[in-house]
N, C-alpha and C. Protein backbone atom coordinates (compact mmCIF):
# COMPACT_ATOMS: atom_id res chain seq x y z
N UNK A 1 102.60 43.94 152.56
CA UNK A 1 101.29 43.52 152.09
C UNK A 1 100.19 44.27 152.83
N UNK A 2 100.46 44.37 153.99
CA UNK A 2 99.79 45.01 155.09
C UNK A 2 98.81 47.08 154.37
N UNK A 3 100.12 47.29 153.68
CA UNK A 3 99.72 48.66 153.14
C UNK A 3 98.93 48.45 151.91
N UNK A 4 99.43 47.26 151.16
CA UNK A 4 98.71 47.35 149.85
C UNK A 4 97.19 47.09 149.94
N UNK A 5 96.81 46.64 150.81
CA UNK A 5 95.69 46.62 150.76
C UNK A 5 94.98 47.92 151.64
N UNK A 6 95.64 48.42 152.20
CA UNK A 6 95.21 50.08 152.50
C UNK A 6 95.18 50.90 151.33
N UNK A 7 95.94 50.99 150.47
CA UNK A 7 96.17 51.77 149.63
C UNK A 7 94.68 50.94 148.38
N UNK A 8 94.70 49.55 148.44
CA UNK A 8 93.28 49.59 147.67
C UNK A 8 91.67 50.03 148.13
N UNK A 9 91.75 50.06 149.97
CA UNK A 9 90.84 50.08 149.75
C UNK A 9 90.60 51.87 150.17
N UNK A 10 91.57 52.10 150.59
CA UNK A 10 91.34 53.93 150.57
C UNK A 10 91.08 54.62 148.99
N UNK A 11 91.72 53.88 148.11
CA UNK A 11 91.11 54.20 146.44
C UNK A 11 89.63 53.83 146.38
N UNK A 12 89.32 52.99 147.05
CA UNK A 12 87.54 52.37 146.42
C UNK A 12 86.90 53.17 147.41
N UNK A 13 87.67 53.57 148.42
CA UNK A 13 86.58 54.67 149.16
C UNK A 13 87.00 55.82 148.83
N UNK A 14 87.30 56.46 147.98
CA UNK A 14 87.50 57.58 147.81
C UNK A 14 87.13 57.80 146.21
N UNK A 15 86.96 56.60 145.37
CA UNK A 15 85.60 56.53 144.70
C UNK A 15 84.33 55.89 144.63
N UNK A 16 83.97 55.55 145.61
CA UNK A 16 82.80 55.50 146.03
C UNK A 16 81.94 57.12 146.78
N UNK A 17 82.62 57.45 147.35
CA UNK A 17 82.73 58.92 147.95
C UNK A 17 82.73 60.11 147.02
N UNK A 18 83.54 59.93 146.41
CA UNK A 18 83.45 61.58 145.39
C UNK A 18 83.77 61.44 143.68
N UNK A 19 82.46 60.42 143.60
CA UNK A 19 82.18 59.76 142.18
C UNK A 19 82.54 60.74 141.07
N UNK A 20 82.11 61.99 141.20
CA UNK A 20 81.98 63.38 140.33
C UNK A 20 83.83 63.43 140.03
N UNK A 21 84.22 63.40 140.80
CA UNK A 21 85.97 64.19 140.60
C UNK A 21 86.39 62.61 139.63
N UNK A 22 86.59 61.82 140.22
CA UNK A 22 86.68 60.26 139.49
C UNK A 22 86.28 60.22 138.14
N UNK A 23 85.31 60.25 138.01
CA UNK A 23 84.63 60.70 136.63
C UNK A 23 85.32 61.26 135.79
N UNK A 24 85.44 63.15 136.50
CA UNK A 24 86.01 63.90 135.51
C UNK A 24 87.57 63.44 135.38
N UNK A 25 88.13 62.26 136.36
CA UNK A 25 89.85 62.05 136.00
C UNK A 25 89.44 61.23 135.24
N UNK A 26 89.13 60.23 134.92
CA UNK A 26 88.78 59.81 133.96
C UNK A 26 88.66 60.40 132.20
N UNK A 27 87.75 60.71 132.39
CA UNK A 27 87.30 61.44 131.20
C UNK A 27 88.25 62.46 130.27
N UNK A 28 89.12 63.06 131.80
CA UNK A 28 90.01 63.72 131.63
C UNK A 28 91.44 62.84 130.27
N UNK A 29 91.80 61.70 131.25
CA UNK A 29 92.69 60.89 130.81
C UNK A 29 92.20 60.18 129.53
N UNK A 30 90.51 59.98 129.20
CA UNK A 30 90.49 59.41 127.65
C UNK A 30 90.55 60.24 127.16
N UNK A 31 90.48 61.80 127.41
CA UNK A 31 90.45 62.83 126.57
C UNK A 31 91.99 62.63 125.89
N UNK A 32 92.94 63.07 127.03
CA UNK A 32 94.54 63.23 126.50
C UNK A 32 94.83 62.11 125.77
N UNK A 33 94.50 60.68 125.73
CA UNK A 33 94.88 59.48 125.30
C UNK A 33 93.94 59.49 123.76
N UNK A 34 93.28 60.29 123.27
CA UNK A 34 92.69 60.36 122.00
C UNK A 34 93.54 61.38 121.67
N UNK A 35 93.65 62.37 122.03
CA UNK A 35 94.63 63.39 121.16
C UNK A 35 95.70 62.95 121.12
N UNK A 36 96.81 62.25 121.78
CA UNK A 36 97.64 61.98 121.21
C UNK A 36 97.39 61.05 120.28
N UNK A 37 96.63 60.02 119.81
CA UNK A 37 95.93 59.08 118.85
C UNK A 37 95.96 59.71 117.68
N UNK A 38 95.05 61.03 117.85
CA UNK A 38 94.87 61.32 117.02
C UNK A 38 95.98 62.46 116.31
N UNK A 39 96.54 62.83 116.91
CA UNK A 39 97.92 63.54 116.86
C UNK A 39 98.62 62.64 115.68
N UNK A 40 99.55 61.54 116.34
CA UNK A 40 100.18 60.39 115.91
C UNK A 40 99.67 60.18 114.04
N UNK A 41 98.41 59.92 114.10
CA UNK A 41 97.77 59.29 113.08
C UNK A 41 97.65 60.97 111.75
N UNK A 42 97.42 62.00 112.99
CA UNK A 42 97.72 62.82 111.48
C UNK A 42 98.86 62.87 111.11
N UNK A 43 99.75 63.06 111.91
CA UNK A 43 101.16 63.28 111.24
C UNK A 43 101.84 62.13 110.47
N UNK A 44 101.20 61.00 110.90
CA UNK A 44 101.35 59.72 109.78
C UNK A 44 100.65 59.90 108.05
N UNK A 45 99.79 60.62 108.56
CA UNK A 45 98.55 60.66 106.89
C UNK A 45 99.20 61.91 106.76
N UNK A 46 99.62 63.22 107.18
CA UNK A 46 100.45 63.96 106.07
C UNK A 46 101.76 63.41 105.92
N UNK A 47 102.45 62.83 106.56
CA UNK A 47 104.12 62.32 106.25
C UNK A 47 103.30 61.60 104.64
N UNK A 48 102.84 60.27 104.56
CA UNK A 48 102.28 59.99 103.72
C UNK A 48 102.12 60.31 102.65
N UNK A 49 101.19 61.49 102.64
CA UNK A 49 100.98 62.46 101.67
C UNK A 49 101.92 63.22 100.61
N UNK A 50 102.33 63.17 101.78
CA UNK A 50 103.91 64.57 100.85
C UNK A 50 104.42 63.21 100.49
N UNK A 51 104.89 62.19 100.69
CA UNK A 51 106.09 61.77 100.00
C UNK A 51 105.27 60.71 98.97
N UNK A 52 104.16 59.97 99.22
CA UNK A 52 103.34 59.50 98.36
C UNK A 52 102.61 59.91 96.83
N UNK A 53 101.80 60.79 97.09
CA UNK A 53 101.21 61.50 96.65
C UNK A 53 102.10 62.63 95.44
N UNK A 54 103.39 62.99 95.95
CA UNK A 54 104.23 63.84 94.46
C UNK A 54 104.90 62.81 94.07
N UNK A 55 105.54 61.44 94.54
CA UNK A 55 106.10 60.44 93.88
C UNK A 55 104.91 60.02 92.67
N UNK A 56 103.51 59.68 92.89
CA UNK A 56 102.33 59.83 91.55
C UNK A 56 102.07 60.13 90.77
N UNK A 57 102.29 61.85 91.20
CA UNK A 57 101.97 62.79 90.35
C UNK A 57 103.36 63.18 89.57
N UNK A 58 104.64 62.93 89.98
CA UNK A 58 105.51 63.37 89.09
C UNK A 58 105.60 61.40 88.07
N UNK A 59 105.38 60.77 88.62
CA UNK A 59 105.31 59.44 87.71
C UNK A 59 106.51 59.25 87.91
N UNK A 60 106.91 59.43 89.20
CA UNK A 60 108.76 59.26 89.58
C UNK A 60 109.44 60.30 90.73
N UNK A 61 110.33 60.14 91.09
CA UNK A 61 111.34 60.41 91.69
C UNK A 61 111.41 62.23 91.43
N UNK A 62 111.77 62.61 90.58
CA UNK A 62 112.20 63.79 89.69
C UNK A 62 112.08 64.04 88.58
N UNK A 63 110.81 65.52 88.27
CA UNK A 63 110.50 65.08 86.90
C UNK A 63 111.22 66.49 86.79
N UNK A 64 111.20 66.75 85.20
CA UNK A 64 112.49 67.81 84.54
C UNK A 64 110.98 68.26 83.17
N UNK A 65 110.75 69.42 83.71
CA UNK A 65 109.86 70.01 82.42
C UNK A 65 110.55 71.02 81.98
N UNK A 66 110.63 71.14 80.14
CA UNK A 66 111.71 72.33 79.41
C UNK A 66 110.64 73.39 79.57
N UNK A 67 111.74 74.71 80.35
CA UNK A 67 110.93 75.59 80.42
C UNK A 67 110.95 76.48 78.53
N UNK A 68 110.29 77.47 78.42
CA UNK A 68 110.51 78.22 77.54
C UNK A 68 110.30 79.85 78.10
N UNK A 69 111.34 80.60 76.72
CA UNK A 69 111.60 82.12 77.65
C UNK A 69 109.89 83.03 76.56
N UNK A 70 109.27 82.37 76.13
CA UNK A 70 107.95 83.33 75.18
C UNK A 70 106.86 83.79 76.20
N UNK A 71 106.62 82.77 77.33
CA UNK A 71 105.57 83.04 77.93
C UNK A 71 105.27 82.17 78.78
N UNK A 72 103.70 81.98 79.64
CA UNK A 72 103.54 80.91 80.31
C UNK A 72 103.76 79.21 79.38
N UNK A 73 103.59 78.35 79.95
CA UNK A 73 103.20 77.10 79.04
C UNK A 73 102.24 76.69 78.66
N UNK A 74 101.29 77.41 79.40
CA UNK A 74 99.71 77.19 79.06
C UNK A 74 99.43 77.79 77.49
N UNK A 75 99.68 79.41 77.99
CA UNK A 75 99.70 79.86 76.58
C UNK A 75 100.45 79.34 75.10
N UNK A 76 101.33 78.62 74.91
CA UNK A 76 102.27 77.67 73.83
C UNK A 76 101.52 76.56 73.58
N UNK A 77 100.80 76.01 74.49
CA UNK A 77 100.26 74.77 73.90
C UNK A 77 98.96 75.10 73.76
N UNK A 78 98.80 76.32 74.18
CA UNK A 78 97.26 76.59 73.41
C UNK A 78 96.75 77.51 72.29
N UNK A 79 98.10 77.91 71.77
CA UNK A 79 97.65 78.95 70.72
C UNK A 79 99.09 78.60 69.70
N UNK A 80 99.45 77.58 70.17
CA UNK A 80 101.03 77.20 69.01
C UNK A 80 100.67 75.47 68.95
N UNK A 81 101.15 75.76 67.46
CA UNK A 81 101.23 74.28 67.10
C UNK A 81 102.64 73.70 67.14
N UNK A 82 103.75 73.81 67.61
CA UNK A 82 104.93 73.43 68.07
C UNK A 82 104.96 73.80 69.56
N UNK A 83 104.66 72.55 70.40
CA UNK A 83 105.08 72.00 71.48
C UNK A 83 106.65 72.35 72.04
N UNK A 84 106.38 72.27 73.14
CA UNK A 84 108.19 72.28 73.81
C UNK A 84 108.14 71.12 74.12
N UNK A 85 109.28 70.27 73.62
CA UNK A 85 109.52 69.09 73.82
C UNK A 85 111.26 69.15 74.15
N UNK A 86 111.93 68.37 75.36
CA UNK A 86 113.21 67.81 74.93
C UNK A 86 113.96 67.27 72.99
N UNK A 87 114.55 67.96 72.94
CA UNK A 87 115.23 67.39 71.76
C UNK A 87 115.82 66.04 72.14
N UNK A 88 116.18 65.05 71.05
CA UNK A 88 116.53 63.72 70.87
C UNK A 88 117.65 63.80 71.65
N UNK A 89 118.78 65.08 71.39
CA UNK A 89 120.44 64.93 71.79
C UNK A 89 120.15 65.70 73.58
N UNK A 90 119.31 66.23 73.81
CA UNK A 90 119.13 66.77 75.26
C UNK A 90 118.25 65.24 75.76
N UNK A 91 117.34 64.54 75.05
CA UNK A 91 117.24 63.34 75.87
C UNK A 91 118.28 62.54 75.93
N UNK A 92 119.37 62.36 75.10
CA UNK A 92 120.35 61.52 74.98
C UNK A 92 121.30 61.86 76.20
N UNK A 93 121.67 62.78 76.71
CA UNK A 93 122.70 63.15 77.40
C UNK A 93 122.01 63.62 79.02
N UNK A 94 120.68 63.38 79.03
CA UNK A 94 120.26 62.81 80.44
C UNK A 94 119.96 61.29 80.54
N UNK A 95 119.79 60.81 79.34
CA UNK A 95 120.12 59.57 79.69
C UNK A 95 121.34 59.18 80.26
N UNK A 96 122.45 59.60 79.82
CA UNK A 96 124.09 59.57 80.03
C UNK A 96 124.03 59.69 81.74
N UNK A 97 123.41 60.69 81.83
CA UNK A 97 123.73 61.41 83.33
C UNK A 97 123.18 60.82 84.35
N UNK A 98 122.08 60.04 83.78
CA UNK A 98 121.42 59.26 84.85
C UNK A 98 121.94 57.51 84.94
N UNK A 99 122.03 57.39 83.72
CA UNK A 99 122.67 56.00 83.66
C UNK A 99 124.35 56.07 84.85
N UNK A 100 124.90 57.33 84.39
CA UNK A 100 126.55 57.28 84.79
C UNK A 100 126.11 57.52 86.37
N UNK A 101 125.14 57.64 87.18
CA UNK A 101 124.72 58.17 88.56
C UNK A 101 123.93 56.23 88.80
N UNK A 102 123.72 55.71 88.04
CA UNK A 102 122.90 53.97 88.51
C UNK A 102 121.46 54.22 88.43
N UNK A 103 120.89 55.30 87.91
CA UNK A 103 119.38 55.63 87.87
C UNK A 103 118.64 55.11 86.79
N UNK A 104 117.61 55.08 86.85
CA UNK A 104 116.48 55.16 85.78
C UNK A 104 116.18 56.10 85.02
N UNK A 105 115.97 56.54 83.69
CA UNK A 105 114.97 57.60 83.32
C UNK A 105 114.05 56.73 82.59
N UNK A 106 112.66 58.02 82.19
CA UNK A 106 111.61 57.60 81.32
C UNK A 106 111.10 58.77 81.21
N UNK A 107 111.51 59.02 79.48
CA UNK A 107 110.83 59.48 78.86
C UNK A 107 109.15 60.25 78.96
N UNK A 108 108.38 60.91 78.51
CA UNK A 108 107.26 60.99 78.15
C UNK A 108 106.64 62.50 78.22
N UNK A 109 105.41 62.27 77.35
CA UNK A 109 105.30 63.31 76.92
C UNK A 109 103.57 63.54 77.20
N UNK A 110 103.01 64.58 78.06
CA UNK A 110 101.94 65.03 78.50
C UNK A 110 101.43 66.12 77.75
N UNK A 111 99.94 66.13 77.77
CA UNK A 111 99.11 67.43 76.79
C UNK A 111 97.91 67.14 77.71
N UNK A 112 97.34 68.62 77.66
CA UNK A 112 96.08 68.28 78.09
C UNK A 112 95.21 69.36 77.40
N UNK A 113 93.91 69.38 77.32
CA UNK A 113 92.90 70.03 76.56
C UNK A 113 91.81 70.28 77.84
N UNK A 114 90.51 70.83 76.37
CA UNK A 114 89.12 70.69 77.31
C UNK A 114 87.89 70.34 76.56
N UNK A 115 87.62 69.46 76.72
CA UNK A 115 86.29 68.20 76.07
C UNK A 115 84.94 69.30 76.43
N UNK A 116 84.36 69.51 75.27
CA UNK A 116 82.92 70.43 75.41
C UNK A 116 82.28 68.49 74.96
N UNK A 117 80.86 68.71 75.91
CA UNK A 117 80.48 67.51 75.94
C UNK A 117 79.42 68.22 74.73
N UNK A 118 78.48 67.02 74.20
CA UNK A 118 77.91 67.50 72.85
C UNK A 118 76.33 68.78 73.05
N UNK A 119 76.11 69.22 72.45
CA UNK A 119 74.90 70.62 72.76
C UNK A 119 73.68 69.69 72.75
N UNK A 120 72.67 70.02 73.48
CA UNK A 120 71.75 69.76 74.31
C UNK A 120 70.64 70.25 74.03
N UNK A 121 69.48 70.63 73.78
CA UNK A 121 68.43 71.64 74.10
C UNK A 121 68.87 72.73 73.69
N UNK A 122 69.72 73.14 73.25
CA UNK A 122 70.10 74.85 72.55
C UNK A 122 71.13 75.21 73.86
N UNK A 123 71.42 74.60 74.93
CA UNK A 123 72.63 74.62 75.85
C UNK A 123 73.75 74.19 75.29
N UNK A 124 75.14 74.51 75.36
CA UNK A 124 76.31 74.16 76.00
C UNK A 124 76.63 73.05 76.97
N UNK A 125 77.46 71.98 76.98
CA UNK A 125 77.43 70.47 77.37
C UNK A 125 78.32 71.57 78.64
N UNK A 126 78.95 70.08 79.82
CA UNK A 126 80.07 71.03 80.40
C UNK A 126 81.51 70.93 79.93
N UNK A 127 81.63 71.42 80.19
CA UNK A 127 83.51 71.75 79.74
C UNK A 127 84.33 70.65 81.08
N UNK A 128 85.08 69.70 80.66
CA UNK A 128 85.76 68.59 80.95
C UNK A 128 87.55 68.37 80.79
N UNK A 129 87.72 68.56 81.82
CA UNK A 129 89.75 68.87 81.47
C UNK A 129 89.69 67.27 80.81
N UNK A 130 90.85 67.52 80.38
CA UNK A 130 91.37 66.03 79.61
C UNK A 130 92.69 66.09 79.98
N UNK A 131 94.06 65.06 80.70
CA UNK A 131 94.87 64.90 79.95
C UNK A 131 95.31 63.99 79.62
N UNK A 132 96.40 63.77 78.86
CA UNK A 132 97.04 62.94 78.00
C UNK A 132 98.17 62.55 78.14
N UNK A 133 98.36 61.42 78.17
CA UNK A 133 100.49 61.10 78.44
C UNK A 133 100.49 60.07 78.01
N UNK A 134 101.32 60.91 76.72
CA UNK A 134 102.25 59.63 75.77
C UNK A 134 103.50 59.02 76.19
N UNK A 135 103.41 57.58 76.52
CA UNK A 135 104.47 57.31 76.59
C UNK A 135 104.87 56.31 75.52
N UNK A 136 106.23 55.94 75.78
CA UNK A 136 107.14 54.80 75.20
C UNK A 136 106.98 52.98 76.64
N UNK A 137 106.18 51.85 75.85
CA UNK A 137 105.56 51.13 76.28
C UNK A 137 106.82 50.42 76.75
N UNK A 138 108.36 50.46 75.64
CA UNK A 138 109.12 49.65 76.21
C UNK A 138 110.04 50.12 77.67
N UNK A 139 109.76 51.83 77.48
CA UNK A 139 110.60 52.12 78.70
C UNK A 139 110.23 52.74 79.86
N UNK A 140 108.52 52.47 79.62
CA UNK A 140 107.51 52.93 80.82
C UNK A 140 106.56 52.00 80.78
N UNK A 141 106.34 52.06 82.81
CA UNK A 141 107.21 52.26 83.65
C UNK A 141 108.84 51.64 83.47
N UNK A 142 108.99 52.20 84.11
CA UNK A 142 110.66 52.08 84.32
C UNK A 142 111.00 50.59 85.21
């Protein structure tokens, strides 16, 4: 007992004494104790991200778009009036494949355009993406 109280009061005199160094340990130690804070918390909000955020945007797990060998896809749905769509017997037999694995599927079918808003003063409105996803109400969501 005899030391512990040496050892407190040689700490209070040795900040009372050289306030400046104290300070900067201080300051020092909230510094490191925010970066790791803040460390922690980003790598929580990107973990997040990635696995959140494409589960949304694919509207699932794994989405499956039919490619085609003519060109981009942009170009097909914007200058062709036949769509690439799954056929009935290629949806039928991922149904098979997912059912025989214990999974879910769902269907559906996305388009998107660009909305000219109406003319103005002898101007051009702005140009507005649109898209669109048709689904089937009884088997979406899943």
């Amino acid at each position: 007992m005899k030391h512990l109280t040496f050892y407190f009061r040689y700490a209070l005199r040795n900040i009372q004494r050289g306030g400046r160094w104290t300070a900067l340990a201080v300051l020092c130690i909230a510094a490191g104790v925010a970066t790791v804070v803040a460390l922690r918390s980003l790598g929580l909000a990107i973990g997040d991200s990635l696995v959140n955020n494409v589960r949304v945007d694919n509207k699932g797990d794994i989405r499956l778009v039919k490619d085609s060998q003519d060109g981009p896809p942009f170009a097909q749905q914007a200058f062709e009036s036949d769509q690439i769509f799954f056929s009935e017997e290629e949806l039928q037999a991922l149904d098979a494949y997912v059912a025989e694995r214990g999974g879910v599927m769902t269907a559906f079918s996305s388009g998107g355009g660009v909305q000219l808003t109406g003319i103005s003063q002898g101007v051009f409105g702005l140009a507005l993406p649109i898209n669109v996803y048709v689904i089937d109400p009884a088997t979406y969501p899943p």
